[in-house]
Protein backbone atom coordinates (compact mmCIF):
# COMPACT_ATOMS: atom_id res chain seq x y z
CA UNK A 1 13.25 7.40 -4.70
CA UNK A 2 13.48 3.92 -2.84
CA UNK A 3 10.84 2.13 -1.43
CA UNK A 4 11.28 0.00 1.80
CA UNK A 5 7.57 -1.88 2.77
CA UNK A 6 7.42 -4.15 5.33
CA UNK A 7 4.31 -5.67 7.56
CA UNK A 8 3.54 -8.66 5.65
CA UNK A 9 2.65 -12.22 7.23
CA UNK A 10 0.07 -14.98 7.90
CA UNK A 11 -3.11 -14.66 9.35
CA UNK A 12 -6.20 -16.27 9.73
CA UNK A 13 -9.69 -14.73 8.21
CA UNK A 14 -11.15 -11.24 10.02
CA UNK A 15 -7.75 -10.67 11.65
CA UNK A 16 -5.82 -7.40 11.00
CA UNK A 17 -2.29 -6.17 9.16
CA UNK A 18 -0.61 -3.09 9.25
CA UNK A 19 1.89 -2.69 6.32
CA UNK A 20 4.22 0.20 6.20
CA UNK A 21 6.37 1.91 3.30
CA UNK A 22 9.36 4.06 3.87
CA UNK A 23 10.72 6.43 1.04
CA UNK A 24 14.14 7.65 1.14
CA UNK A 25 16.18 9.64 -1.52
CA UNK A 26 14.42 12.62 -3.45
CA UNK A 27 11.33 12.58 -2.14
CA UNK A 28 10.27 15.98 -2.44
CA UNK A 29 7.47 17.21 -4.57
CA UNK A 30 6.20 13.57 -3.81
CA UNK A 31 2.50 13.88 -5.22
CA UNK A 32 1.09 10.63 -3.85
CA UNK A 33 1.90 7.16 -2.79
CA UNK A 34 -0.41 3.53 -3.79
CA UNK A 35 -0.55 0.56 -2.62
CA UNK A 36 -0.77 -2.06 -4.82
CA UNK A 37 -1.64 -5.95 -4.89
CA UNK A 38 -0.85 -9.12 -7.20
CA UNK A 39 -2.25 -12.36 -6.36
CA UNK A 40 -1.23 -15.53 -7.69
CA UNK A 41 -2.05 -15.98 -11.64
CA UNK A 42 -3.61 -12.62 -11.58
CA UNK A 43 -2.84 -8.96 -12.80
CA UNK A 44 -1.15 -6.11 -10.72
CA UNK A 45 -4.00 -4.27 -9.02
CA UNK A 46 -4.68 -0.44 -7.32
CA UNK A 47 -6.19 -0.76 -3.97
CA UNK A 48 -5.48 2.76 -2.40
CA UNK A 49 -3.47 5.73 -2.47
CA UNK A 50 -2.86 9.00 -0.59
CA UNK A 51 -2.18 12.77 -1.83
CA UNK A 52 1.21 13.86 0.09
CA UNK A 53 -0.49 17.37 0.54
CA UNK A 54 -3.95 17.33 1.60
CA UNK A 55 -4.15 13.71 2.52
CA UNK A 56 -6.70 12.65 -0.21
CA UNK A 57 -7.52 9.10 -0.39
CA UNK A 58 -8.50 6.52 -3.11
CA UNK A 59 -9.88 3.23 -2.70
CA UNK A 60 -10.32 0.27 -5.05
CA UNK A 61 -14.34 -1.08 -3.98
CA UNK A 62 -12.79 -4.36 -3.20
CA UNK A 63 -10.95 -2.96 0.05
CA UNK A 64 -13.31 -0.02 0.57
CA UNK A 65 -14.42 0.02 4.62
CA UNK A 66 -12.06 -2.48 5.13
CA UNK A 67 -8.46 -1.14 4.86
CA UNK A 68 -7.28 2.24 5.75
CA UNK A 69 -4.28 4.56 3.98
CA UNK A 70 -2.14 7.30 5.86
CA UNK A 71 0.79 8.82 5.65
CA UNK A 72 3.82 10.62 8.10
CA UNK A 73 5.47 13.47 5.90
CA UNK A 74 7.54 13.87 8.70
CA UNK A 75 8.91 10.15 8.20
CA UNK A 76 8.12 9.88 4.68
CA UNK A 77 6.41 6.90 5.35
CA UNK A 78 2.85 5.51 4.17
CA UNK A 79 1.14 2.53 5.87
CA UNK A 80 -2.10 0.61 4.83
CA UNK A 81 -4.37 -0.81 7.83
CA UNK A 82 -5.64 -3.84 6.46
CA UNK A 83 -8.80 -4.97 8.76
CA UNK A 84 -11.81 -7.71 8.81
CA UNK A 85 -9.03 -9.40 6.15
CA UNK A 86 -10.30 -12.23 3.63
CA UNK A 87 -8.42 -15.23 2.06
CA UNK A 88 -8.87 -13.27 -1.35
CA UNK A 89 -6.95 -10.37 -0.11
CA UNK A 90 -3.75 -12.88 -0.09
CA UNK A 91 -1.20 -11.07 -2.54
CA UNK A 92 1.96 -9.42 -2.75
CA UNK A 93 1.66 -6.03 -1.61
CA UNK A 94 3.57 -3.02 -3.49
CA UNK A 95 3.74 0.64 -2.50
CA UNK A 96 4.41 2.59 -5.69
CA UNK A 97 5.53 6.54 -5.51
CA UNK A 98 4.43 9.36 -7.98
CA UNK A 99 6.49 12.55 -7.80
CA UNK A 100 5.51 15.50 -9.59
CA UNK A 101 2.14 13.67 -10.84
CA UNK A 102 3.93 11.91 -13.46
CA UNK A 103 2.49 8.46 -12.89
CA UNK A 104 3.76 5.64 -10.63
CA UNK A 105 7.29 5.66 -11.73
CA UNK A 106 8.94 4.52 -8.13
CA UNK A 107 7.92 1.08 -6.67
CA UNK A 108 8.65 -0.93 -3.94
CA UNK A 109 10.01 -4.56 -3.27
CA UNK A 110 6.61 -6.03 -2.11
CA UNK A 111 5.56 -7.91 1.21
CA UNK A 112 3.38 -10.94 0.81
CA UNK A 113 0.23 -11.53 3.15
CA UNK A 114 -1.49 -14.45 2.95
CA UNK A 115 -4.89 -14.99 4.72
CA UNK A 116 -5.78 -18.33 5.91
CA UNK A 117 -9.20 -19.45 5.81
């Protein structure tokens, strides 16, 4: 599975990102899809995924109410509406892919977003 995300930039505090992640290659029996986030000098972070079937979704408390996860099977594709954003949600971004419920085992290139105060 490859991971294309995309959506990343520079905005100022309360404004609004949508990221997007395209998977390509053996994507079936895809079980969910994360985003993830690393910000400088700290660890790699969950902050929300999506079941492929169903459409469950996870948030970390830190993004809950504020960001949004959703996903087109028909484009393999997952996006993450980022709203009301805060400097300390500048990071890089990673979407990760779990097939089969094996763990995150496919992950993305990453897309920084930076929030100005």
């Amino acid at each position: 599975v490859q991971l294309q995300a995309s959506g990343g930039g520079l905005v100022q505090t309360g404004e609004s990102l949508k990221l997007s992640c395209a998977a390509s290659g053996r994507t079936y029996n895809m079980y969910k899809m994360g985003w993830f986030r690393q910000a400088p000098g700290k660890e790699r972070e969950f902050a929300a995924s999506i079941r492929w079937s169903g459409g469950d979704t996870y948030y970390a408390d830190s993004v809950k109410g504020r960001f949004t996860i959703s996903r087109d099977n028909a484009k393999n594709t997952v996006y993450l509406q980022m709203n009301s954003l805060k400097p300390e949600d500048t990071a890089v971004y990673y979407c990760a892919a779990d097939r089969n419920n094996f763990g995150y085992n496919y992950w993305g290139q990453g897309t920084q977003v930076t929030v100005s105060s």
